[in-house]
Protein backbone atom coordinates (compact mmCIF):
# COMPACT_ATOMS: atom_id res chain seq x y z
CA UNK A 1 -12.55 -8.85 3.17
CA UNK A 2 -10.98 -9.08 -0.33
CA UNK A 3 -14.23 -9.56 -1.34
CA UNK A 4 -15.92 -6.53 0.49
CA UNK A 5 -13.07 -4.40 -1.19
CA UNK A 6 -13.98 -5.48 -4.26
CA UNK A 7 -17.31 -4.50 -4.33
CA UNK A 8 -16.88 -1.15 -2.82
CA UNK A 9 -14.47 0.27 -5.51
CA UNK A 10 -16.05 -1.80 -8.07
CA UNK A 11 -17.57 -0.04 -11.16
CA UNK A 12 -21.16 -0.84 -10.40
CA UNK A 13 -22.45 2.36 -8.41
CA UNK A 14 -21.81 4.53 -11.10
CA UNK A 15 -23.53 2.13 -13.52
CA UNK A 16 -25.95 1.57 -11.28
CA UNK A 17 -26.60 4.92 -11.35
CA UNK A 18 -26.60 5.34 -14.85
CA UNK A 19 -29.29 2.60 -15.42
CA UNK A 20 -31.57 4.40 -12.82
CA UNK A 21 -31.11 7.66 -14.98
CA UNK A 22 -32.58 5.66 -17.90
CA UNK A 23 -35.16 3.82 -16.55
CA UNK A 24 -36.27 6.64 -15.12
CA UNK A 25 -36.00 9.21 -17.24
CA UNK A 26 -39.30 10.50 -17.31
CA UNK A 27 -38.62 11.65 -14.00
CA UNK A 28 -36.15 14.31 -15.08
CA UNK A 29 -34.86 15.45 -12.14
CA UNK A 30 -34.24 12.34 -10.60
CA UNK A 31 -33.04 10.89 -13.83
CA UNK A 32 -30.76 14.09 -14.51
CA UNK A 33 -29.19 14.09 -11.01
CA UNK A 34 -28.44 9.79 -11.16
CA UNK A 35 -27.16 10.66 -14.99
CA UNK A 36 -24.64 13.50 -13.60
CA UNK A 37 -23.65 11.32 -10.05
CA UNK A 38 -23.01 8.50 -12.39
CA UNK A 39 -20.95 10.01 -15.10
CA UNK A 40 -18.77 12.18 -12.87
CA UNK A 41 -18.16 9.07 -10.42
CA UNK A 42 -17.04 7.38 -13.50
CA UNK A 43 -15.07 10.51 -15.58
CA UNK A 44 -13.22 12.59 -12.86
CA UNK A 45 -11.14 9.93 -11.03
CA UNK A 46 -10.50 8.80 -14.27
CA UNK A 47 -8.83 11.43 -15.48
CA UNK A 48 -5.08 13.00 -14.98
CA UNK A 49 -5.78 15.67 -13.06
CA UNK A 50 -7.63 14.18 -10.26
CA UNK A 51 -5.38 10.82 -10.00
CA UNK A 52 -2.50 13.07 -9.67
CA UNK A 53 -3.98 15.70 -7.31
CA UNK A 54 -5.28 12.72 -4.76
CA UNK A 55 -1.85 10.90 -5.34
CA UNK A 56 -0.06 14.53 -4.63
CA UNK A 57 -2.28 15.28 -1.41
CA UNK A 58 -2.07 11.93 -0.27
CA UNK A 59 1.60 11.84 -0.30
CA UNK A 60 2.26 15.31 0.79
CA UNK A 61 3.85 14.22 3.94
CA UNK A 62 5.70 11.17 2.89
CA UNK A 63 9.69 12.45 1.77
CA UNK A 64 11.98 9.75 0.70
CA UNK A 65 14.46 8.55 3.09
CA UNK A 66 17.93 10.44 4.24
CA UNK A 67 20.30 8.92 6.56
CA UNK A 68 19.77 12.57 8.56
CA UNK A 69 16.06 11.97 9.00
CA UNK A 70 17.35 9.48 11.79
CA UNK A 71 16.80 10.07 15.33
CA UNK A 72 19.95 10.35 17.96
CA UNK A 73 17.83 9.66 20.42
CA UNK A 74 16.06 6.48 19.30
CA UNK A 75 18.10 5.60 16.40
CA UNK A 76 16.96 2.58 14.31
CA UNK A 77 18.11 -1.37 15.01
CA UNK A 78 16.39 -2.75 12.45
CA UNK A 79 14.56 -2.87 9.09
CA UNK A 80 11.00 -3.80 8.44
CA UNK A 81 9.91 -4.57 4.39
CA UNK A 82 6.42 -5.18 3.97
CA UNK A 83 4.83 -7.33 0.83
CA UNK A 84 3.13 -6.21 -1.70
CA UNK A 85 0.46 -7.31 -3.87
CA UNK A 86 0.67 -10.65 -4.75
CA UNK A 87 0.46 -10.55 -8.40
CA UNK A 88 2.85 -13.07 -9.45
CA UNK A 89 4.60 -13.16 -13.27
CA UNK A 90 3.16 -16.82 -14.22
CA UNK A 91 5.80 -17.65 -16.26
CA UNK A 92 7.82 -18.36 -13.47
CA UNK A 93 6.78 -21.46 -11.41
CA UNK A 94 5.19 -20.85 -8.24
CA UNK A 95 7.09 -19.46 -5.07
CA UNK A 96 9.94 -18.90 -7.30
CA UNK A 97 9.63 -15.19 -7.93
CA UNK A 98 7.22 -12.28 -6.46
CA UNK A 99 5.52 -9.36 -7.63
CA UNK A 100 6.83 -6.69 -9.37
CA UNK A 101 5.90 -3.87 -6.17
CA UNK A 102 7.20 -6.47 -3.26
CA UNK A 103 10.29 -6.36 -6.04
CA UNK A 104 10.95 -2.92 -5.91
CA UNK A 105 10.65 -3.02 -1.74
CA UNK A 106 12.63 -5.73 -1.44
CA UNK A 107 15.88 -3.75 -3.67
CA UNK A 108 14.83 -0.57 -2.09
CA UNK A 109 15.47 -2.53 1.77
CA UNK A 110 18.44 -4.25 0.75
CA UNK A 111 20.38 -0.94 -0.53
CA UNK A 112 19.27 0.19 3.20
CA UNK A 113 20.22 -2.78 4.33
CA UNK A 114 23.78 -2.32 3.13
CA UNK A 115 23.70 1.32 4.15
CA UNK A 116 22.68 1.53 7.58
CA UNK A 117 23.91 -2.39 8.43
CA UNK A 118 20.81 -3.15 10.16
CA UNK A 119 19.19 -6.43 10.43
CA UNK A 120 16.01 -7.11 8.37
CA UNK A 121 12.50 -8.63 8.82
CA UNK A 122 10.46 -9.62 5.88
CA UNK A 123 6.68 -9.34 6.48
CA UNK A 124 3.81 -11.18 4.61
CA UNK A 125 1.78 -13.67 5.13
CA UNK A 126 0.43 -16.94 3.03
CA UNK A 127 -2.67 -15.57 1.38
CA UNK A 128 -5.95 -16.97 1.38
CA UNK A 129 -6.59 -20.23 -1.01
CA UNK A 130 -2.87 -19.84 -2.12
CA UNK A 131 -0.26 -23.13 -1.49
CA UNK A 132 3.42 -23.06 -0.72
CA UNK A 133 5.75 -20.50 1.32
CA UNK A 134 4.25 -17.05 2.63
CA UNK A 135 5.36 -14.25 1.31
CA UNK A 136 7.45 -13.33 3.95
CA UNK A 137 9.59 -16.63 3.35
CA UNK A 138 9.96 -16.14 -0.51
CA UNK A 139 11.16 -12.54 0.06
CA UNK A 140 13.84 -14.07 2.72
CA UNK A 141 14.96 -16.53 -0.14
CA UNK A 142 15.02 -13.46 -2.97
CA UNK A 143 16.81 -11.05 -0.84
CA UNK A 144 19.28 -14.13 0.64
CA UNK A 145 20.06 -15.85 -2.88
CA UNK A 146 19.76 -12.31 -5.41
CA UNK A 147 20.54 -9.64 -2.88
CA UNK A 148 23.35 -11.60 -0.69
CA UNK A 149 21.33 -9.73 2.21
CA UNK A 150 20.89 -11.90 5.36
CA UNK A 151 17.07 -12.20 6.99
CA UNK A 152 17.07 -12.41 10.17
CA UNK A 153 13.17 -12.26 11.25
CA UNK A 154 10.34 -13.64 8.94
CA UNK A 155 7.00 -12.34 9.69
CA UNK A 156 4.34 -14.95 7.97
CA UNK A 157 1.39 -14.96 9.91
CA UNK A 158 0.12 -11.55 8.50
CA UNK A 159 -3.18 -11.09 6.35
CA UNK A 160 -3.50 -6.72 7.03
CA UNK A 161 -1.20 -4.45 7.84
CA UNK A 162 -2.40 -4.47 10.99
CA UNK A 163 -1.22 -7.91 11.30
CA UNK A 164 2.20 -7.18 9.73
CA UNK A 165 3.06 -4.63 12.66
CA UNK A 166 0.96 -6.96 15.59
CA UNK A 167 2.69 -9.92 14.62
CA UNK A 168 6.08 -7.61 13.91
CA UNK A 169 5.92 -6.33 17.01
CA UNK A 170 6.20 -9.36 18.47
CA UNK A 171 9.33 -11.00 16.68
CA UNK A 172 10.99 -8.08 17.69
CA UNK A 173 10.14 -6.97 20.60
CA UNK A 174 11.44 -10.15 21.96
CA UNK A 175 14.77 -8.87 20.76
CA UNK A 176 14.10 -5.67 22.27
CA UNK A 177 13.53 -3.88 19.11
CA UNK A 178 11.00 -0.88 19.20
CA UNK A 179 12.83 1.49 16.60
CA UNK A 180 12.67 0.75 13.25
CA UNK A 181 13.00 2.15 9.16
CA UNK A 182 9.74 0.55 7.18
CA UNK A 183 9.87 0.70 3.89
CA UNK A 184 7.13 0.20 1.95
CA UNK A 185 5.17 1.95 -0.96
CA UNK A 186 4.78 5.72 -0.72
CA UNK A 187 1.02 4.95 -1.47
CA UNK A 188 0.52 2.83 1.49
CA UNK A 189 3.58 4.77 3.97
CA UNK A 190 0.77 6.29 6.05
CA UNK A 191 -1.71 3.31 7.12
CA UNK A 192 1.57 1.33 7.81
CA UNK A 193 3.32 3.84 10.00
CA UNK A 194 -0.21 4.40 11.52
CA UNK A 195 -0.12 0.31 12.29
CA UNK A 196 3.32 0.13 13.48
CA UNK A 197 3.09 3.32 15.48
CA UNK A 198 0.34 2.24 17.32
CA UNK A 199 1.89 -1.36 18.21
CA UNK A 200 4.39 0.97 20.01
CA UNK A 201 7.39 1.44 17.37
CA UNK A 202 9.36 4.49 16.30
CA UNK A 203 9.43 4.60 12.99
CA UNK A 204 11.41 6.21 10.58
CA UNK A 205 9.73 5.83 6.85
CA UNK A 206 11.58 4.37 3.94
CA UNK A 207 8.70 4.81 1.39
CA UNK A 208 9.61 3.61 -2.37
CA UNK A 209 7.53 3.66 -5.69
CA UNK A 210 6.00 7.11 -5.28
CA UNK A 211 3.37 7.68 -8.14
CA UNK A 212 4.03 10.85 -9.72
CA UNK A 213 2.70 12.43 -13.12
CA UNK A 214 3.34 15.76 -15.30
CA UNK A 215 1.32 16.72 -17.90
CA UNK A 216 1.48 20.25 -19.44
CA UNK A 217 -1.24 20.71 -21.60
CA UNK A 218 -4.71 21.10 -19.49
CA UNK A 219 -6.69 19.29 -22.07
CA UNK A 220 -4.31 16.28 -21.50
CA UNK A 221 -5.00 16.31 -17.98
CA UNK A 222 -9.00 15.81 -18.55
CA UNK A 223 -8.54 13.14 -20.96
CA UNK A 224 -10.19 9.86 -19.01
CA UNK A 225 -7.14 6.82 -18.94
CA UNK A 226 -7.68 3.67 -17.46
CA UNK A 227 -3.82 4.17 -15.27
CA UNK A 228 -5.41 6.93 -13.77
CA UNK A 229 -8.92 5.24 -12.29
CA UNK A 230 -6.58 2.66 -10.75
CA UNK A 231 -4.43 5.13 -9.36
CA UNK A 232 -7.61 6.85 -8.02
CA UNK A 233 -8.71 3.90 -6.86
CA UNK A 234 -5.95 3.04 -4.70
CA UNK A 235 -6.14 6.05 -3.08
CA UNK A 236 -9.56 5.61 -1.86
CA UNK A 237 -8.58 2.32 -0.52
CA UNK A 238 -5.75 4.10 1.27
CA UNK A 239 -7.83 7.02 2.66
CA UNK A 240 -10.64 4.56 3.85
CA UNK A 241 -7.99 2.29 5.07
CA UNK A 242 -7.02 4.80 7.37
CA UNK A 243 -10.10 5.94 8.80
CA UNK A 244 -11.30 1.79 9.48
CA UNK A 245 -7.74 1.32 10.79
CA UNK A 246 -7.45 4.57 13.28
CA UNK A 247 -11.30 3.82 14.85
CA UNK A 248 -11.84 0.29 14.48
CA UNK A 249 -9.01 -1.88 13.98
CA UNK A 250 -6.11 -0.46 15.58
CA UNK A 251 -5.53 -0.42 19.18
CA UNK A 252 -6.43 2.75 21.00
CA UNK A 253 -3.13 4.99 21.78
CA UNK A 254 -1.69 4.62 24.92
């Protein structure tokens, strides 16, 4: 699957199409339209204005947290964190520190933690050809050791997202648990409350690391930067995420 990712938001359709336009270019039309495809798939989500416009739609819906977002009727009982990617710091040795984005989660849940005094589960499993704990059980240990915050489930079977809210669901529903705050990046907020939602949770979103950008002058704006491709990228990952998750992988709503 990582691999399948890889090659669908990898640079080589746009180059592909670029090396079309020139073998090909006595064929103008056909060259001209590949030469155009090519170059805009490579300039406009590289620049400023459309990473921040996708990034700004995307998380139109997604408000950080408030203690009076919380239902009376359903109020939460516990507190779901979800990994991030797993691009360890290698000067520390392995399992002994995580990356920068599960990090930031893992501070954001444990000020919620303290907050609302709710119980947490980490979520993350061991990823594929890695050795050692899952991420679920080094965020326990970070959160427990640096945090002085308790961990009471450990979700470490998990893979997807899916997975973290199938395998969630049932850690915690054998507690009784169906109402919960997730916190997780803004970026990702709406495939996970999508997954947990449909693995019959209420969920209240704690979303962290929201990517926002200014830039005044226009010209700035169209000014290609690698940031902003990766940014673009993500959010194509996100939007497509969605639309596998909601008609493929997710189970139907009841």
């Amino acid at each position: 699957m990582a691999e399948l990712k890889l090659l669908l938001f990898s640079f080589i359709w746009p180059l592909l199409l670029l090396l079309v336009a020139f073998f090909f270019r006595r064929r103008r039309v056909l060259s001209g339209l590949c030469f155009m495809l090519g170059f805009l798939w490579l300039y406009l989500p590289s620049t400023p204005l459309v990473a921040y416009g996708l990034a700004n739609y995307w998380q139109e819906n997604i408000k950080p947290f408030h203690s009076a977002h919380l239902s009376s009727t359903s109020p939460p009982e516990a507190i779901v964190i979800l990994s991030g990617v797993n691009n360890r710091p290698v000067e520390y040795p392995a399992n002994r520190t995580l990356s920068v984005s599960t990090l930031v989660r893992l501070r954001y849940g444990a000020e919620l933690a303290r907050q609302q005094d709710l119980p947490v589960l980490t979520a993350g499993g061991q990823l594929r050809h890695a050795r050692g704990l899952a991420l679920a059980d080094q965020m326990a240990e970070v959160l427990i050791q640096e945090f002085n915050i308790p961990v009471i489930w450990r979700e470490s079977r998990s893979r997807t997202t899916a997975q973290n809210a199938q395998y969630s669901a049932e850690l915690l529903g054998a507690d009784g648990i169906k109402s919960i705050i997730l916190v997780t990046s803004a970026v990702h907020m709406p495939r996970a409350i999508m997954s947990f939602e449909r693995y019959g949770f209420s969920v209240t979103p704690a979303p962290t690391m929201f990517e926002q950008g200014y830039i005044r002058n226009v010209l700035f704006k169209l000014i290609p930067r690698a940031d902003s491709f990766v940014l673009s990228k993500r959010i194509a990952h996100e939007i497509l995420g969605c639309w596998v998750y909601k008609h493929f992988t997710l189970p139907k709503k009841v």
